[in-house]
N, C-alpha and C. Protein backbone atom coordinates (compact mmCIF):
# COMPACT_ATOMS: atom_id res chain seq x y z
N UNK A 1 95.18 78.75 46.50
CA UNK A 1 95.97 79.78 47.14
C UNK A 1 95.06 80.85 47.74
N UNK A 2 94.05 81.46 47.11
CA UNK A 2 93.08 82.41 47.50
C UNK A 2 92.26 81.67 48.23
N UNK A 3 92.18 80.48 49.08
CA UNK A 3 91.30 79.95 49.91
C UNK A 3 92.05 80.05 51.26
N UNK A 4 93.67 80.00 51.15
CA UNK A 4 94.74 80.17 52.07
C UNK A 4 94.48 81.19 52.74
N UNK A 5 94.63 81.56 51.82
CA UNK A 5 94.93 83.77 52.02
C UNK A 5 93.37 84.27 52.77
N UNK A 6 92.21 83.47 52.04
CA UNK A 6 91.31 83.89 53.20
C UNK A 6 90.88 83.20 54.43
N UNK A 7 91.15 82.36 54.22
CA UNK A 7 91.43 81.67 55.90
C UNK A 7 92.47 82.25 56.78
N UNK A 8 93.59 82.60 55.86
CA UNK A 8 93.85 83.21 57.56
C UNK A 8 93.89 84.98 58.09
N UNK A 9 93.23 85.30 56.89
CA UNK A 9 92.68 86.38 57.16
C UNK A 9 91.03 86.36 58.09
N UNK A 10 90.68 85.44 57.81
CA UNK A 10 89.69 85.00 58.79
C UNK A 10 90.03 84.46 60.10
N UNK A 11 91.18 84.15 60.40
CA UNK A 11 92.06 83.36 61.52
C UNK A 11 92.56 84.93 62.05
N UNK A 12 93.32 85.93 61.26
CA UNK A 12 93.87 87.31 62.17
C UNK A 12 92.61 87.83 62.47
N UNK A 13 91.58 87.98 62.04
CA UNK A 13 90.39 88.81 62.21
C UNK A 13 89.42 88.22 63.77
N UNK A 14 89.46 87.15 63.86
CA UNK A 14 89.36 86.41 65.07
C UNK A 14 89.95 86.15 65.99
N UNK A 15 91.31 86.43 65.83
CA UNK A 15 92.59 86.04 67.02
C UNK A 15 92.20 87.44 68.07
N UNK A 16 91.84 88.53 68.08
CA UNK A 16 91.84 89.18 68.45
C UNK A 16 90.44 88.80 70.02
N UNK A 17 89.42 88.98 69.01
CA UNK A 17 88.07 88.19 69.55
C UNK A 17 88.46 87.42 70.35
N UNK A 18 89.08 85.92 70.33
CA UNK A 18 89.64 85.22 70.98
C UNK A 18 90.15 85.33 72.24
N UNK A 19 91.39 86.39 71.77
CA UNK A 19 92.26 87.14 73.36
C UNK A 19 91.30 87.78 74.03
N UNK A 20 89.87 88.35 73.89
CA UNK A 20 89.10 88.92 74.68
C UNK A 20 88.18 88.00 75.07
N UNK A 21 88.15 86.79 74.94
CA UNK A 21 87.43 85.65 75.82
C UNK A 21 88.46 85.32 76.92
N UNK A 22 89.64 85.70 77.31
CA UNK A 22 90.53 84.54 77.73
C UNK A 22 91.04 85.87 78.92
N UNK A 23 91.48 85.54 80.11
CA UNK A 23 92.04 86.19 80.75
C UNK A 23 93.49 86.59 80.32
N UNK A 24 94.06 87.57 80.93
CA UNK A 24 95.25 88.55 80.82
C UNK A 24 96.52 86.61 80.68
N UNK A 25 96.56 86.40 81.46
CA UNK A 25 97.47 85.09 81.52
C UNK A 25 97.59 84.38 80.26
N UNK A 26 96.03 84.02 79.67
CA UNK A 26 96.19 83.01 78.65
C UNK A 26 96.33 83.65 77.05
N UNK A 27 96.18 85.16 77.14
CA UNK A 27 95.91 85.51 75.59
C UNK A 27 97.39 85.06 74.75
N UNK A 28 98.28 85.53 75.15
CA UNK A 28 99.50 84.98 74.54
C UNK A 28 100.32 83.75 74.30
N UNK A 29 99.40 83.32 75.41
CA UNK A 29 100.06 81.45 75.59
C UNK A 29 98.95 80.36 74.94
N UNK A 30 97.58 80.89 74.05
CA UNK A 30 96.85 80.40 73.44
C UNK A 30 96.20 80.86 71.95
N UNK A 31 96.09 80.38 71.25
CA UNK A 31 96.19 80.63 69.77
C UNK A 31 94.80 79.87 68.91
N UNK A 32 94.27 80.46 68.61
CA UNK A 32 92.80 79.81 67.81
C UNK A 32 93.07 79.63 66.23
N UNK A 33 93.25 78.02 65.84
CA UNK A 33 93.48 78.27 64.33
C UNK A 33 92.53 77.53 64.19
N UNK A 34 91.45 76.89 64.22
CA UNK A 34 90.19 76.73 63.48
C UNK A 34 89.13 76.83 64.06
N UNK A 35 87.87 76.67 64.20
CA UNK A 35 86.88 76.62 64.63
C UNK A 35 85.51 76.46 63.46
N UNK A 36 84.85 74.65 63.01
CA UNK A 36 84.40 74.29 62.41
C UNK A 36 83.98 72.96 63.09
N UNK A 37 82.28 72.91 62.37
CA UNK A 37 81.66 71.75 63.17
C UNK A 37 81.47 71.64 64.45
N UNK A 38 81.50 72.77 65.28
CA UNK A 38 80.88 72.78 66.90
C UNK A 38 82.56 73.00 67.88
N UNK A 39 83.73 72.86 67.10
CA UNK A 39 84.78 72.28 67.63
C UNK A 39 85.54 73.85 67.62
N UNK A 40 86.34 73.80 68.81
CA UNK A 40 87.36 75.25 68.65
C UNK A 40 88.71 74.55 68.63
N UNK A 41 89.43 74.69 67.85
CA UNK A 41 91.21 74.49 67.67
C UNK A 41 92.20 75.25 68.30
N UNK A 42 92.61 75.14 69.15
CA UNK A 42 93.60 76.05 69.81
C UNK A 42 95.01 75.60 69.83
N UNK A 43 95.85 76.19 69.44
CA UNK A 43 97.38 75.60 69.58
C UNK A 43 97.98 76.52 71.16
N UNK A 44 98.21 75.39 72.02
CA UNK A 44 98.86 76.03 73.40
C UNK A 44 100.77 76.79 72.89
N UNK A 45 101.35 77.52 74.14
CA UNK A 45 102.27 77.09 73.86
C UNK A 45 102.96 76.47 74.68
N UNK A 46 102.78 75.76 75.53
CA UNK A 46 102.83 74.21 76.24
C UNK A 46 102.30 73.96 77.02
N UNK A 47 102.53 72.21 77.49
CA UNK A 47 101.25 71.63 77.83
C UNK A 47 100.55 71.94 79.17
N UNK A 48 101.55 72.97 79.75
CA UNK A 48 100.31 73.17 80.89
C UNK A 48 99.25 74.24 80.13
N UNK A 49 99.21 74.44 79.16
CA UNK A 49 97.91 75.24 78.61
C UNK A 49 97.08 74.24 78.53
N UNK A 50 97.15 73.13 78.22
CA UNK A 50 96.12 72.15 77.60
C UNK A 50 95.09 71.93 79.18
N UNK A 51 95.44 71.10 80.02
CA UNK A 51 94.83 71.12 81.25
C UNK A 51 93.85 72.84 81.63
N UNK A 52 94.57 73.53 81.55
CA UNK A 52 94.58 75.10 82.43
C UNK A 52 92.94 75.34 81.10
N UNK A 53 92.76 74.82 79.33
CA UNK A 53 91.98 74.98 78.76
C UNK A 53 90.71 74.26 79.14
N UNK A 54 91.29 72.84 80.06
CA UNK A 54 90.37 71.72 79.69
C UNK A 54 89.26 71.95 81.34
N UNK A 55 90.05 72.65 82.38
CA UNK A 55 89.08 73.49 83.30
C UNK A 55 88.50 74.67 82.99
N UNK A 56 88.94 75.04 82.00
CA UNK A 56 87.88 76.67 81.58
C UNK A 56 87.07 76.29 80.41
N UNK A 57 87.28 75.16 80.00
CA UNK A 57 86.51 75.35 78.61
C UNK A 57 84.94 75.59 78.68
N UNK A 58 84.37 75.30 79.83
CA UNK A 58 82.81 75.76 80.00
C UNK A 58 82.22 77.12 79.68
N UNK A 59 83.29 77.93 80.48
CA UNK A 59 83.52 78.96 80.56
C UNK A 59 84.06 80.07 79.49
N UNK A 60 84.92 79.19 78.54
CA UNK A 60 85.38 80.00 77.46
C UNK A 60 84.44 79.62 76.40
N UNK A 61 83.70 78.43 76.01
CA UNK A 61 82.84 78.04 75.33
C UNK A 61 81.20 79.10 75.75
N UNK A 62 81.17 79.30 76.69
CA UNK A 62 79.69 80.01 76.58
C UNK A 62 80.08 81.44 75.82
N UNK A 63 80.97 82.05 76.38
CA UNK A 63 81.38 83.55 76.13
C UNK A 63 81.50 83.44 74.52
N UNK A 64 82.28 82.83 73.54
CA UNK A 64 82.64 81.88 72.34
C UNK A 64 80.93 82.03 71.77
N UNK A 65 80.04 81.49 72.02
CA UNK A 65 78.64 81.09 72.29
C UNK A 65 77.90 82.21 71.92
N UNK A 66 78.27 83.05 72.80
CA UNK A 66 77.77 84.22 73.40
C UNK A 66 78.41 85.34 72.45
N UNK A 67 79.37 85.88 71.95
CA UNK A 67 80.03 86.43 71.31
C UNK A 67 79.44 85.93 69.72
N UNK A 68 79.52 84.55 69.26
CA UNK A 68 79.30 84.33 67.98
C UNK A 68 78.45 83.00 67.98
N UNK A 69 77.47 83.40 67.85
CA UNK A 69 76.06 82.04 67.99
C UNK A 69 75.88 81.53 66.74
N UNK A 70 76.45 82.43 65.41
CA UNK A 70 76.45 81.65 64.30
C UNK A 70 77.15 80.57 64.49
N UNK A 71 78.48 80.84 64.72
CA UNK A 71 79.34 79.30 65.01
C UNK A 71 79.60 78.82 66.32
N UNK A 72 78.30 78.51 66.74
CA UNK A 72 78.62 78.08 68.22
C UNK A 72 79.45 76.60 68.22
N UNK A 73 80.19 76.76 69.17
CA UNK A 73 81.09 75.47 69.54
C UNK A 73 80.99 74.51 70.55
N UNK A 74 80.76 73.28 71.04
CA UNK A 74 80.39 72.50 71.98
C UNK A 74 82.17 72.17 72.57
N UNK A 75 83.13 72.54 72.37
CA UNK A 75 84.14 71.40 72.94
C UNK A 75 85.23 72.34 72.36
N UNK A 76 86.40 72.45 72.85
CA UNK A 76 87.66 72.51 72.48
C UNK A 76 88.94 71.46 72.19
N UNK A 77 89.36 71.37 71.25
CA UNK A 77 90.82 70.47 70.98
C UNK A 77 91.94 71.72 70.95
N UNK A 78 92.37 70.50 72.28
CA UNK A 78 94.34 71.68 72.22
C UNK A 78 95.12 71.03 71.63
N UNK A 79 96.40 71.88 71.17
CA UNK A 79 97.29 71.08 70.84
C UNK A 79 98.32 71.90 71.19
N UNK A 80 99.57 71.42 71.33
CA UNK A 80 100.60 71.95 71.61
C UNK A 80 101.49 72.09 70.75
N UNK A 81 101.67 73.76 70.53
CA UNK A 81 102.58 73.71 69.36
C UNK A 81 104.73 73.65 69.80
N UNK A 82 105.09 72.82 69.32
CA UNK A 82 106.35 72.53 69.70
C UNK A 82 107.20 73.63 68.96
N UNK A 83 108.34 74.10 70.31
CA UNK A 83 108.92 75.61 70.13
C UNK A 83 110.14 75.50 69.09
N UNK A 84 110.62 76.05 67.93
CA UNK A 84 111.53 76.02 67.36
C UNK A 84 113.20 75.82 68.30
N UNK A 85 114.17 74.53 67.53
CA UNK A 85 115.33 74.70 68.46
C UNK A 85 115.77 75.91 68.83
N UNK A 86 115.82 76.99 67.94
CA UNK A 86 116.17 78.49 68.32
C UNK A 86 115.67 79.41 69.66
N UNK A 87 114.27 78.48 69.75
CA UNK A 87 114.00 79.18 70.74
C UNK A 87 113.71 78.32 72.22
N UNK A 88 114.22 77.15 72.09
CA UNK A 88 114.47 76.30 73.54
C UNK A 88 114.87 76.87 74.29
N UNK A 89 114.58 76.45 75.83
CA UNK A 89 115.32 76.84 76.67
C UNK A 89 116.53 76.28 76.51
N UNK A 90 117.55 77.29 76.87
CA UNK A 90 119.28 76.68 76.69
C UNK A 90 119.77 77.70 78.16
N UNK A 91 120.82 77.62 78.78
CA UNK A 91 121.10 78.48 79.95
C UNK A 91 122.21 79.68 79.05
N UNK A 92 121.56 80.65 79.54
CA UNK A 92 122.37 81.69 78.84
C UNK A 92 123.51 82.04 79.49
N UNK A 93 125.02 82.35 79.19
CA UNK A 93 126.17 82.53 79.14
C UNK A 93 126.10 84.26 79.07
N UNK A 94 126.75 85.00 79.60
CA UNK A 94 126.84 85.91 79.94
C UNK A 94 127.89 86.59 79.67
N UNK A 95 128.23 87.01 79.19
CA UNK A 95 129.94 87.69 78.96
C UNK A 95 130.00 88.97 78.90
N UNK A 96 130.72 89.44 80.45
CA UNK A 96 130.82 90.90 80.54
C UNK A 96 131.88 91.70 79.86
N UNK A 97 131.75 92.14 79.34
CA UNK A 97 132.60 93.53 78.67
C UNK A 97 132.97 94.77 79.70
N UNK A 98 134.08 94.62 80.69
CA UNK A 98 134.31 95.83 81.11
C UNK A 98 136.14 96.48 80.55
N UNK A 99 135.46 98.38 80.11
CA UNK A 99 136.34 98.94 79.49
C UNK A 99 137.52 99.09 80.44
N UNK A 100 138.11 99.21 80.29
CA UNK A 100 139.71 99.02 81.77
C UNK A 100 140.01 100.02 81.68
N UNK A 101 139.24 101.70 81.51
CA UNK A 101 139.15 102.88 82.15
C UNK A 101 137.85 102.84 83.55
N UNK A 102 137.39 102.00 82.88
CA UNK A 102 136.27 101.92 84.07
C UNK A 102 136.23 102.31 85.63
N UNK A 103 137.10 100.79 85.86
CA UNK A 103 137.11 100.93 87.68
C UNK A 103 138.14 102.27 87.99
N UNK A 104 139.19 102.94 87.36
CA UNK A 104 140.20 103.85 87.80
C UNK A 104 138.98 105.53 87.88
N UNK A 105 138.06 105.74 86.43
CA UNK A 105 136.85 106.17 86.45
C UNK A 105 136.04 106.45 87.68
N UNK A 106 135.52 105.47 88.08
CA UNK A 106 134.56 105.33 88.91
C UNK A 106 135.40 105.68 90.45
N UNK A 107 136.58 105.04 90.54
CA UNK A 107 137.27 105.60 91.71
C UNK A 107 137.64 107.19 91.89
N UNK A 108 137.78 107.29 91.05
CA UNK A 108 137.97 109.01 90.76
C UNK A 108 136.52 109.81 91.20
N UNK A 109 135.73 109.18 90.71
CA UNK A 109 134.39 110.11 91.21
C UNK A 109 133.70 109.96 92.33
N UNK A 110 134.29 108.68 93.10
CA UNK A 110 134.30 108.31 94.43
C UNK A 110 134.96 109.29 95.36
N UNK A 111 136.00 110.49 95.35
CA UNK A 111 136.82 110.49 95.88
C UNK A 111 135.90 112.09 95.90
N UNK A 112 134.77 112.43 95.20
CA UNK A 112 134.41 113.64 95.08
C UNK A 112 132.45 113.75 96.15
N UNK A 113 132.45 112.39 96.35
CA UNK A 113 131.47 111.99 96.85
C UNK A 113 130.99 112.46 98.14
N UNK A 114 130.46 111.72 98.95
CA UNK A 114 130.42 111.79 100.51
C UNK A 114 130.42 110.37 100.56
N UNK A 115 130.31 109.58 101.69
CA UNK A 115 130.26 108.90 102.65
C UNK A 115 129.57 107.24 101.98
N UNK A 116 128.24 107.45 101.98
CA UNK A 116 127.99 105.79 101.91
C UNK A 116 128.04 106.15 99.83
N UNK A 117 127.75 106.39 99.27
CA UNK A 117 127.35 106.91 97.92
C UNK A 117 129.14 106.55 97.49
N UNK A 118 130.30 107.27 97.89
CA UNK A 118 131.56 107.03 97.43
C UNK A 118 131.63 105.30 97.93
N UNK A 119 131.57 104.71 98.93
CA UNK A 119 131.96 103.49 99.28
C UNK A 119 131.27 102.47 98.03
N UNK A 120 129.98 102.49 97.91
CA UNK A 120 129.19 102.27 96.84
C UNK A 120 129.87 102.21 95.65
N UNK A 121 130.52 103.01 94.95
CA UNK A 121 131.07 103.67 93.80
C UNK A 121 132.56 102.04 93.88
N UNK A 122 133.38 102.48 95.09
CA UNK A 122 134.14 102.00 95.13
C UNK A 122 134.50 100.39 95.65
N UNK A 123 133.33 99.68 95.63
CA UNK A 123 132.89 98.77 96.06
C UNK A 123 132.56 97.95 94.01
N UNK A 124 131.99 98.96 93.80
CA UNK A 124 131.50 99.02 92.12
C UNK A 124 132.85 98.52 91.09
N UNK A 125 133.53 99.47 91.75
CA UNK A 125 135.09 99.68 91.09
C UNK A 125 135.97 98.04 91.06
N UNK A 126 135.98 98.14 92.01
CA UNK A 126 136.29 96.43 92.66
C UNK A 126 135.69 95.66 92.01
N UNK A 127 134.02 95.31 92.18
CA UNK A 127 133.70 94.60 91.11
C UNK A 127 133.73 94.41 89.98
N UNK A 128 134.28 95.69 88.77
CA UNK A 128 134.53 95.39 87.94
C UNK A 128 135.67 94.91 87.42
N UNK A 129 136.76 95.37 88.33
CA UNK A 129 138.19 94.66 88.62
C UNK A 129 138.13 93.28 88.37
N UNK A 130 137.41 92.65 89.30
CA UNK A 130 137.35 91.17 89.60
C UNK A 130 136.75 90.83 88.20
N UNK A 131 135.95 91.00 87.72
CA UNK A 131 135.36 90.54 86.53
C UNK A 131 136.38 90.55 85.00
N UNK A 132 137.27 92.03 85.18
CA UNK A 132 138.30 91.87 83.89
C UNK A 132 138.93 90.78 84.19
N UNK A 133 139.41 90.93 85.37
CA UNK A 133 140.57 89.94 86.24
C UNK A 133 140.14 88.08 85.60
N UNK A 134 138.72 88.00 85.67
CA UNK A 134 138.03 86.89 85.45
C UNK A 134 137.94 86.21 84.08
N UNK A 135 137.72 87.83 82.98
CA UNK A 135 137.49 87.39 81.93
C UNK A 135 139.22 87.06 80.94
N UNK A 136 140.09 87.33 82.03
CA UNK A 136 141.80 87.53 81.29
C UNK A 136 142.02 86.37 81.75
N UNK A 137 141.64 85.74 82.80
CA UNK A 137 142.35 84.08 83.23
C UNK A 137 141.32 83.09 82.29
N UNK A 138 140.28 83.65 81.82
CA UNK A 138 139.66 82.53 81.18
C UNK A 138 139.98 82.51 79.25
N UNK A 139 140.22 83.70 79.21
CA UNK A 139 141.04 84.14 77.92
C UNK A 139 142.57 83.00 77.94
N UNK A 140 143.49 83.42 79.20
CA UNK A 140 144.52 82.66 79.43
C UNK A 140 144.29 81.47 79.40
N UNK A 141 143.10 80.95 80.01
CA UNK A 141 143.15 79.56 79.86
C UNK A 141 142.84 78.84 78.27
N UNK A 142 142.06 79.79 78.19
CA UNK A 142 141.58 79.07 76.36
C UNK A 142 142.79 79.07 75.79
N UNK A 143 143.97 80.24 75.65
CA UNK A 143 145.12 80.39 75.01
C UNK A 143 145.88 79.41 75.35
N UNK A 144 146.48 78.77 76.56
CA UNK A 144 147.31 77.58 77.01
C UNK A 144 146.34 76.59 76.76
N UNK A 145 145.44 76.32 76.36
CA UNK A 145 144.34 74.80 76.06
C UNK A 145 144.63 74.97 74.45
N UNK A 146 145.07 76.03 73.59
CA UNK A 146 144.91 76.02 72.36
C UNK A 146 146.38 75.77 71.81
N UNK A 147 147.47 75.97 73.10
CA UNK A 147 148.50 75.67 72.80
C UNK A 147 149.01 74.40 72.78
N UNK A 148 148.38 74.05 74.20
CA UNK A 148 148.87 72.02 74.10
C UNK A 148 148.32 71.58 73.08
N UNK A 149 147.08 72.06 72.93
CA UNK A 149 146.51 71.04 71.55
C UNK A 149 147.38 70.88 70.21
N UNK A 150 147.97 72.46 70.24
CA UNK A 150 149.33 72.42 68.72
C UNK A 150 150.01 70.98 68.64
């Protein structure tokens, strides 16, 4: 357990080091968990990191080199670490919440306006109209789909 605990306290103490070999692009999308026997371990977080590593590695290996000559490294292995289902891409669903003082609101302060600024306002107003309007027929529809099913 105390060999755990200092490895990856030796792993946070280096991650840092790491992000300052690597340009602004790659520090977050690349991850160093070992480096032993000439070899650097990097977990991408996908596979276009692996390629994007396998043209810089000359380059990230001297600096690596250059930075820490005790453990100099000849080569990098990527790997790609695969993203939890939670955090897949999925298409996000959107569901607006408008209060139905809103658009009568906003028309009201339209009416105190000038010229392009009130049209704006009331253009606003409308759109949120359409959207209650949107979210009550799809309410309606779930309610008559929940009824045939009875």
């Amino acid at each position: 357990m105390g060999a755990i605990y200092r490895e990856g306290l030796r792993l946070r103490e280096r991650q840092p080091a790491w992000n300052g070999l690597l340009p602004l692009e790659a520090q977050d999308r690349t991850w160093l968990f070992s480096w032993s026997g000439g070899v650097l371990r990097v977990l991408c977080q996908s596979p276009v990191w692996v390629p994007w590593l396998r043209r810089h590695e000359k380059k990230v290996l001297k600096a690596w080199n250059a930075a820490f000559p005790a453990e100099a490294a000849g080569r990098i292995e990527a790997l790609v670490r695969p993203l939890p289902p939670a955090q897949a891409a999925r298409p996000l669903r959107r569901t607006w919440v408008v209060p139905p003082s809103a658009p009568p609101a906003l028309r009201g302060a339209a009416e105190d306006l000038p010229g392009e600024l009130a049209a704006a306002l009331r253009r606003l107003a409308d759109t949120l109209e359409g959207l209650q309007a949107e979210a009550a027929a799809v309410a309606s529809t779930k309610e008559k789909g929940a009824r045939l099913a009875e």
